[in-house]
Protein backbone atom coordinates (compact mmCIF):
# COMPACT_ATOMS: atom_id res chain seq x y z
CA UNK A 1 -14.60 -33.79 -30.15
CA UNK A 2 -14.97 -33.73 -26.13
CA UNK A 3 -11.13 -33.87 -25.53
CA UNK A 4 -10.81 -31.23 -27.97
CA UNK A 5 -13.54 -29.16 -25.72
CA UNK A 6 -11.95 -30.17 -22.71
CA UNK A 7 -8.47 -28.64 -23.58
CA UNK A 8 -9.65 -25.16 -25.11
CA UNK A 9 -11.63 -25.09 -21.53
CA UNK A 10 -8.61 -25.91 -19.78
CA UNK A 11 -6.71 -23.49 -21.64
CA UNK A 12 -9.30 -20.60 -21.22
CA UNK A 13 -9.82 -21.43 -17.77
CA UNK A 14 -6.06 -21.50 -16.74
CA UNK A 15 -5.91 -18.12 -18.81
CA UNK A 16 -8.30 -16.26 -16.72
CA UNK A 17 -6.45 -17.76 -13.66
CA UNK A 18 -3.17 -16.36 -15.20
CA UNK A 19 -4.85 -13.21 -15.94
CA UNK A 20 -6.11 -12.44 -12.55
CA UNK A 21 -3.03 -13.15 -10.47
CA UNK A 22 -1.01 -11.07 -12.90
CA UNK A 23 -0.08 -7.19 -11.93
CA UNK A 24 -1.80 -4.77 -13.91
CA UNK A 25 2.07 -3.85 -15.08
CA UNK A 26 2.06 -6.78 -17.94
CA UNK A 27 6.17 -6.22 -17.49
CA UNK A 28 6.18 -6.47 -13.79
CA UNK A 29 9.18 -8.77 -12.48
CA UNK A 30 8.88 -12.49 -11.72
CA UNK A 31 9.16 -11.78 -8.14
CA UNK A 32 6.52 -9.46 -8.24
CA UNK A 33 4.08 -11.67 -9.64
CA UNK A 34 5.36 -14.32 -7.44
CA UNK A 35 4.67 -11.72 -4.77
CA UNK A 36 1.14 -11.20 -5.85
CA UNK A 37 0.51 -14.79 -6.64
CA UNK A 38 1.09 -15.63 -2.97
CA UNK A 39 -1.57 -12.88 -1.81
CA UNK A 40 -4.00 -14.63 -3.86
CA UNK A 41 -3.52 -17.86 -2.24
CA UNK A 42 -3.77 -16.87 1.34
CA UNK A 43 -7.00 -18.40 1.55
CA UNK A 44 -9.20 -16.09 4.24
CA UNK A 45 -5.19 -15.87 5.77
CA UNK A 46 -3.77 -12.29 7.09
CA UNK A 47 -0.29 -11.60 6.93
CA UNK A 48 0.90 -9.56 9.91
CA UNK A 49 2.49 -6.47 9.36
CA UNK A 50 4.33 -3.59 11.70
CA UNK A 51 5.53 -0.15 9.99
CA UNK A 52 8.27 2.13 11.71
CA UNK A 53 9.23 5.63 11.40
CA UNK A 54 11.75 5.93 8.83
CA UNK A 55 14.37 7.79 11.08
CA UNK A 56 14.71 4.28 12.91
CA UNK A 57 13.39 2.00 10.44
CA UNK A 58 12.87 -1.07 12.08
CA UNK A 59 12.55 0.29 16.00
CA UNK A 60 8.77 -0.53 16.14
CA UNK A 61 9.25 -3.65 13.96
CA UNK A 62 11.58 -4.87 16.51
CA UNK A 63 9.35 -3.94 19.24
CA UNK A 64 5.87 -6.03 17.66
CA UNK A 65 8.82 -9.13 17.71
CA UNK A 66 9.79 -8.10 21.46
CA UNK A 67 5.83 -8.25 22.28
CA UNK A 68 4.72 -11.50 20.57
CA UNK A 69 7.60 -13.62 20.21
CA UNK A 70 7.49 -13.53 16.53
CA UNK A 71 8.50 -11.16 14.02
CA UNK A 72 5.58 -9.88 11.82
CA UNK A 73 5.45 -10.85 7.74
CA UNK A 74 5.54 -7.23 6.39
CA UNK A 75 8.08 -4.63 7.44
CA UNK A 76 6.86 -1.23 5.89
CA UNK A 77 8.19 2.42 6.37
CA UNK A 78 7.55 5.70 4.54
CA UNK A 79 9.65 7.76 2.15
CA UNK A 80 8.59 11.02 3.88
CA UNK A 81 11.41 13.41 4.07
CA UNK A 82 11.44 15.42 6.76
CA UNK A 83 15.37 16.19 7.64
CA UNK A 84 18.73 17.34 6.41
CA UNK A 85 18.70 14.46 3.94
CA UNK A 86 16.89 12.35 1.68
CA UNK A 87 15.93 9.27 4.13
CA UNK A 88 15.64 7.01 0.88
CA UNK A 89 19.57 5.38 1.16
CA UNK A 90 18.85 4.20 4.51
CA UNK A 91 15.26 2.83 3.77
CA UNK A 92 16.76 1.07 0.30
CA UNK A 93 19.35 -0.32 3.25
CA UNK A 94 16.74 -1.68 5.60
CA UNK A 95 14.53 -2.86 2.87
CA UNK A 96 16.96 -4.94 1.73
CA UNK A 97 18.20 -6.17 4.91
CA UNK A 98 14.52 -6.82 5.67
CA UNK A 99 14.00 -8.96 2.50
CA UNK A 100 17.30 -10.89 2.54
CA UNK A 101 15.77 -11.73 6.22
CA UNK A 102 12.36 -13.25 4.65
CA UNK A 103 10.23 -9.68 5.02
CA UNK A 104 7.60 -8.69 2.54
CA UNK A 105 8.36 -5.23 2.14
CA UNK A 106 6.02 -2.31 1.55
CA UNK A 107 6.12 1.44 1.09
CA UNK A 108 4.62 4.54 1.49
CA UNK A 109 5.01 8.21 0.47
CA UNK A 110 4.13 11.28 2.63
CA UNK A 111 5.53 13.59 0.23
CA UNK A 112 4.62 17.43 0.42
CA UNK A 113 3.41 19.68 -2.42
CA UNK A 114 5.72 19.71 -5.31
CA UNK A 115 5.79 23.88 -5.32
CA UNK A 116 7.70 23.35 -1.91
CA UNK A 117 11.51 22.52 -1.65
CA UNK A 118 12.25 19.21 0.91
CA UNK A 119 12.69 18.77 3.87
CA UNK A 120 8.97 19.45 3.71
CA UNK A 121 6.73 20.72 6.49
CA UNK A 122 3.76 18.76 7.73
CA UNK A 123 0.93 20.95 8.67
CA UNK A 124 1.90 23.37 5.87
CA UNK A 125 3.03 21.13 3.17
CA UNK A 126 1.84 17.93 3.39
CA UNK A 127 -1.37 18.39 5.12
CA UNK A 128 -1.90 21.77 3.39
CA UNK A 129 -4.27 23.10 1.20
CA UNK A 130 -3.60 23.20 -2.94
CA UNK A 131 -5.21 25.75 -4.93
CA UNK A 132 -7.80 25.01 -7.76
CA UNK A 133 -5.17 26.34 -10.28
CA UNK A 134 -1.73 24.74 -8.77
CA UNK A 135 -3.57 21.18 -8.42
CA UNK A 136 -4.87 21.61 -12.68
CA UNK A 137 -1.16 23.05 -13.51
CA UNK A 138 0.30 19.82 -11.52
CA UNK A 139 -1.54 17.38 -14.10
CA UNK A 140 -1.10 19.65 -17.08
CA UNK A 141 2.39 18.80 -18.81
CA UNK A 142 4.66 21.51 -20.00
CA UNK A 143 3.35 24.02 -17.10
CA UNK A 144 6.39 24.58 -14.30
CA UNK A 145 4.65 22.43 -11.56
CA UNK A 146 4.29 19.27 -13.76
CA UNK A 147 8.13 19.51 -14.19
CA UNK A 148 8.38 20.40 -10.13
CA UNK A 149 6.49 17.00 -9.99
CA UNK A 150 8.52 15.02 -12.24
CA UNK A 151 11.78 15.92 -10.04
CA UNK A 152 10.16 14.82 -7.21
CA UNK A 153 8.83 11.38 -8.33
CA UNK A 154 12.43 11.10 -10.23
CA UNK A 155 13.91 11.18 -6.99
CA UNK A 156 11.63 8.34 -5.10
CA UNK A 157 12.47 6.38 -8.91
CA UNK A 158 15.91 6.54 -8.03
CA UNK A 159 15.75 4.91 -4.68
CA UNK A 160 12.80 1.84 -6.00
CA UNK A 161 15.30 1.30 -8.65
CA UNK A 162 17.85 0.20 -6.36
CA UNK A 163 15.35 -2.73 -4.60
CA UNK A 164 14.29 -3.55 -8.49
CA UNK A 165 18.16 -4.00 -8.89
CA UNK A 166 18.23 -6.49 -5.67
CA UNK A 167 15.07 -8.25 -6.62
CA UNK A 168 12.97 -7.12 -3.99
CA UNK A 169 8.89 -6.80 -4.84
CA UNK A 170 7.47 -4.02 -3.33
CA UNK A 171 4.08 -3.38 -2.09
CA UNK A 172 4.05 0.22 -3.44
CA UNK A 173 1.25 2.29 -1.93
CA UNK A 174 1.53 6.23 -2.99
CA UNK A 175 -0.82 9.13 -2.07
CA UNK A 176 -2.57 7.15 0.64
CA UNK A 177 -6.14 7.73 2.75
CA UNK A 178 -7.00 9.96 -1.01
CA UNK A 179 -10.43 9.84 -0.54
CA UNK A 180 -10.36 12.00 3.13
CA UNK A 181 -9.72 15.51 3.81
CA UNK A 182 -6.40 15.78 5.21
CA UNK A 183 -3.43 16.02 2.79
CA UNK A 184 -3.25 17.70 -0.18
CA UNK A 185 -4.03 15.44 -2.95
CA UNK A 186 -7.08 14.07 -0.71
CA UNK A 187 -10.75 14.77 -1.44
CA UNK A 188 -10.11 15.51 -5.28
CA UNK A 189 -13.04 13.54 -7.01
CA UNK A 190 -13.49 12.68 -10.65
CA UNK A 191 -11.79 11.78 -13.40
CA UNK A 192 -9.40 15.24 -13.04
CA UNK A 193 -9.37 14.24 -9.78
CA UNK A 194 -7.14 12.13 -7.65
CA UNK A 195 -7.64 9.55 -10.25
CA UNK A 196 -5.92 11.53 -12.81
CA UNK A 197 -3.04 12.02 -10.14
CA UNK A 198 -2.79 8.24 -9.92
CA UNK A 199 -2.23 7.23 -12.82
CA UNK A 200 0.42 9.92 -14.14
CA UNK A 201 2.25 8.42 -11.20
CA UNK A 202 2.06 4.70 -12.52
CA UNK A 203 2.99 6.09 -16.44
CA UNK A 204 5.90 8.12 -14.98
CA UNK A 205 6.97 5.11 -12.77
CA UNK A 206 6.20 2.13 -14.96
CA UNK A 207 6.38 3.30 -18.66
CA UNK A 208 9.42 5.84 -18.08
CA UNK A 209 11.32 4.69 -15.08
CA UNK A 210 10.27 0.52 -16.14
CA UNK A 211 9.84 -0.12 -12.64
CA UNK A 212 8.86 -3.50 -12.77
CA UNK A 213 9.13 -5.06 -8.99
CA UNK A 214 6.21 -2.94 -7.55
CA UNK A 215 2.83 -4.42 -6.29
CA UNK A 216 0.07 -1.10 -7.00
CA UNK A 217 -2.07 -0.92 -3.59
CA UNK A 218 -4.77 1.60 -3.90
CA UNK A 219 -4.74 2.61 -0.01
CA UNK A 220 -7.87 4.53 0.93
CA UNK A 221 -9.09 5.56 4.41
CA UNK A 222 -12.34 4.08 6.45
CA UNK A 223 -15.23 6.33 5.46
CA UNK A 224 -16.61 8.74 8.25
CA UNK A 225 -18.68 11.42 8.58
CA UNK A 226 -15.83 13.54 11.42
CA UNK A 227 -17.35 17.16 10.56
CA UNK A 228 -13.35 18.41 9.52
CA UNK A 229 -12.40 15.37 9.30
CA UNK A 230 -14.16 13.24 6.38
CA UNK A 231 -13.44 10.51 4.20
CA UNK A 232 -15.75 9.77 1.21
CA UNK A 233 -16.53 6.95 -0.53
CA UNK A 234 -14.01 4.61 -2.23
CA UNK A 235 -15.29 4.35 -5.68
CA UNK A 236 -15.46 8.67 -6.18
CA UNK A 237 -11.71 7.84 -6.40
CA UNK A 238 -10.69 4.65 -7.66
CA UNK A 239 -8.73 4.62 -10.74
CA UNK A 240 -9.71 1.63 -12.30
CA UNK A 241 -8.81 -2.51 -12.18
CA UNK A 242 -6.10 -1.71 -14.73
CA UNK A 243 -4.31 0.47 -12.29
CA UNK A 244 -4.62 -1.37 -9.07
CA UNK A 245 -3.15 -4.48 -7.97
CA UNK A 246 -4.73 -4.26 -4.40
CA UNK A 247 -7.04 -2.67 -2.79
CA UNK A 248 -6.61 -1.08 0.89
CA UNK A 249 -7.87 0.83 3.29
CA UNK A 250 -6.65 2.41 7.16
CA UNK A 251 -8.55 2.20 10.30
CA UNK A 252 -7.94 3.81 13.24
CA UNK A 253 -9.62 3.49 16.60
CA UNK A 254 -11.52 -0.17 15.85
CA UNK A 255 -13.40 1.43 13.60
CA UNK A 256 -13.82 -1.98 11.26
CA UNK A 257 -17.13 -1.38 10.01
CA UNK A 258 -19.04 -3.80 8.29
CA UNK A 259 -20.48 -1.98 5.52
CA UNK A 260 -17.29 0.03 5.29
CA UNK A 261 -15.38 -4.06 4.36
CA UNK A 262 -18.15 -4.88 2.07
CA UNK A 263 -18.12 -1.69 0.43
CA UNK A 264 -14.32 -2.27 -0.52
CA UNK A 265 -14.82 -6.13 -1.51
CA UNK A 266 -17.02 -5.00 -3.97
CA UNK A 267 -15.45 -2.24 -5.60
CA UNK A 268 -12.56 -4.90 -5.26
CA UNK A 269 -13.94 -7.31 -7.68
CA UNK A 270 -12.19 -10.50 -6.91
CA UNK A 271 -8.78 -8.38 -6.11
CA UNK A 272 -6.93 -8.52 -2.99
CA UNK A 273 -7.81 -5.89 -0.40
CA UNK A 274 -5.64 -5.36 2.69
CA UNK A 275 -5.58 -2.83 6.18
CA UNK A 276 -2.83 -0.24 4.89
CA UNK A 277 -2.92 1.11 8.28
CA UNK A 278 -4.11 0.26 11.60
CA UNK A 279 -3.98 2.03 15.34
CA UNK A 280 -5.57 -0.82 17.28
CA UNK A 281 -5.37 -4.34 15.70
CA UNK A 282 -8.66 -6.00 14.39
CA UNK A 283 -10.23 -8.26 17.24
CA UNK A 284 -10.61 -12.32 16.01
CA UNK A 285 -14.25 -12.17 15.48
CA UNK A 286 -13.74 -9.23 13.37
CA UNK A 287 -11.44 -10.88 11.48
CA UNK A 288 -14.08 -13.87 10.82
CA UNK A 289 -16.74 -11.75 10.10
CA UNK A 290 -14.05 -9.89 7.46
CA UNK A 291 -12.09 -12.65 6.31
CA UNK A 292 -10.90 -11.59 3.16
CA UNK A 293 -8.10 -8.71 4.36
CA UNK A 294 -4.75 -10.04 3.34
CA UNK A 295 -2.72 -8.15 5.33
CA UNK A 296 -2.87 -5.79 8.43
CA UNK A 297 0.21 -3.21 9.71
CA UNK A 298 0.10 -1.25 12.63
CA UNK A 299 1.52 2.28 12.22
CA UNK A 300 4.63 2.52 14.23
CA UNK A 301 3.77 3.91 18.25
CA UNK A 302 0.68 2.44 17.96
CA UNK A 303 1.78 -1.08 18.63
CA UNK A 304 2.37 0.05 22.08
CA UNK A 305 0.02 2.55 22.66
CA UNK A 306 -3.52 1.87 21.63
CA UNK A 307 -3.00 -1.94 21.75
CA UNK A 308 -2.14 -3.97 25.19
CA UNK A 309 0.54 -6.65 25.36
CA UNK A 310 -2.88 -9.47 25.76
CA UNK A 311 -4.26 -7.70 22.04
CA UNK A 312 -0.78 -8.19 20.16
CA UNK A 313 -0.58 -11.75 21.28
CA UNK A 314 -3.79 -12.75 20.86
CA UNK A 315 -3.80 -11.30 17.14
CA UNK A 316 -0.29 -12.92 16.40
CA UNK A 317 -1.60 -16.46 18.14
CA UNK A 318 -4.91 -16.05 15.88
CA UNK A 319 -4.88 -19.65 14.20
CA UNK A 320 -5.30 -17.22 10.55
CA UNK A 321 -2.24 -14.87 11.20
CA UNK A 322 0.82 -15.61 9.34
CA UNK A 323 4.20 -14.34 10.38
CA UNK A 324 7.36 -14.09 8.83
CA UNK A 325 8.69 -17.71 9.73
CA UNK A 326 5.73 -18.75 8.43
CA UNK A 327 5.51 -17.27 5.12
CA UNK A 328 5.40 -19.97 1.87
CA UNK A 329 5.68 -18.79 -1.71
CA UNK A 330 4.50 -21.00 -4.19
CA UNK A 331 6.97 -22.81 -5.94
């Protein structure tokens, strides 16, 4: 009778262990599971991460290498179209030459309103204002918007298909910093808020595209109380365990606040969290007093200007940081 006990334990226990390192996409890929497997295994670890503009997609990458001798884990760029033509060929390129390299890759999306036609404009697409009635016509199918919408995700779909055709996992993190006040799906609370957003992204992605190979990272912004310039609370717009794979947040201007990390850990729930974004790299003893970030990237200039030669290296010589040469899947 207590061998029999002992295996349905082992088998519930290894369950739940199964369970919690799987994506929230029960068809996600084997490498993206491998992917997220490894992020739960980093142990109080931080992967090192640089992003560059997507016009020269691994300048600033190169340039964190040039600085501290080593070339980061993470190479990340943005899908943000902002010239003649669609920059998604040449990040699909770099992505790939990135991963066939040993990079982790990840990727964002400053996309403008879907009433507006790319290339879009940033202060009066991106960053501007939606109205009450476009942002409810967005989420409503059948209304002109919604299918507006639909082109415009179809055409990021197109480009992600091409890394799920090479086998590349992506760390997949859409409508970023949601919960300030600065672009136009930010600041929507409740449940026909940004949330609702969210997850018509991940049905149109993952049930009708079956994009399989992408990690979900839920990337908020540090909260602050900037009079203009806000950022609320995480939970007012988090769309639930079963959406998110990863939980992440940007910080600009050291401002790694304590209660700000514990806030996210617990909203987290045993889920990886991560620094999305940051302008000057977290300090050691930050890092041990916030152990549990898997990952850090610095946004593209800001490698070189808000953070000294002495910061990069002592960051990428922390005895915790992991860089690309030093990156172990499990087997």
């Amino acid at each position: 009778m207590n061998k029999i006990i002992l295996f349905i334990t082992f088998i519930l226990v290894n369950t739940s262990i199964h369970a919690q390192y799987s994506p929230v996409n029960e068809d996600a890929s084997k490498e993206a599971k491998m992917l997220l497997e490894y992020i739960y295994s980093l142990n109080d670890n931080i992967l090192s991460g640089q992003h560059s503009y997507n016009e020269k997609p691994s300048s600033y990458y190169e340039i964190a290498e040039e600085i501290s001798g080593k070339e980061p884990a993470l190479w990340g760029t943005d899908f943000y179209w902002n010239g003649k033509e669609d920059p998604g060929n040449r990040i699909v390129q770099e992505a790939i030459l990135k991963h066939n390299k040993g990079s982790i890759i990840t990727l964002m999306w400053h996309v403008g309103q879907p009433k507006d036609d790319s290339p879009f404009s940033w202060r009066e697409s991106v960053q501007g204002k939606i109205s009450d009635q476009d942002w409810k016509d967005l989420l409503t199918p059948g209304t002109s918007l919604y299918q507006k919408w639909i082109i415009q995700v179809d055409q990021i779909a197109v480009h992600l298909k091409k890394l799920q055709e090479n086998k590349i996992p992506v760390l997949w993190r859409p409508y970023h910093e949601m919960n300030g006040v600065w672009f136009w799906w930010g600041n929507k609370k409740g449940q026909d808020g940004f949330v609702k957003l969210w997850k018509q992204l991940y049905d149109r992605l993952v049930k009708h595209h079956q994009l399989n190979n992408l990690i979900w990272v839920w990337n908020a912004n540090g909260p602050r109380d900037i009079p203009g310039d806000e950022a609320y609370d995480y939970e007012d717009f988090f769309p639930g365990m079963e959406y998110v794979d990863i939980l992440a947040t940007d910080v600009y201007h050291g401002d790694y606040e304590q209660k700000d990390y514990n806030q996210l850990v617990n909203l987290a729930k045993g889920k990886p969290i991560a620094l999305g974004e940051v302008g000057q790299l977290p300090k050691p003893i930050i890092l041990e007093s916030q152990p549990k970030w898997s990952w850090f990237m610095v946004w593209s200039n800001w490698i070189e200007t808000a953070n000294s030669p002495e910061r990069v290296n002592e960051i990428y010589k922390y005895e915790k940081t992991i860089t690309k040469d030093e990156i172990q899947f499990p087997n």
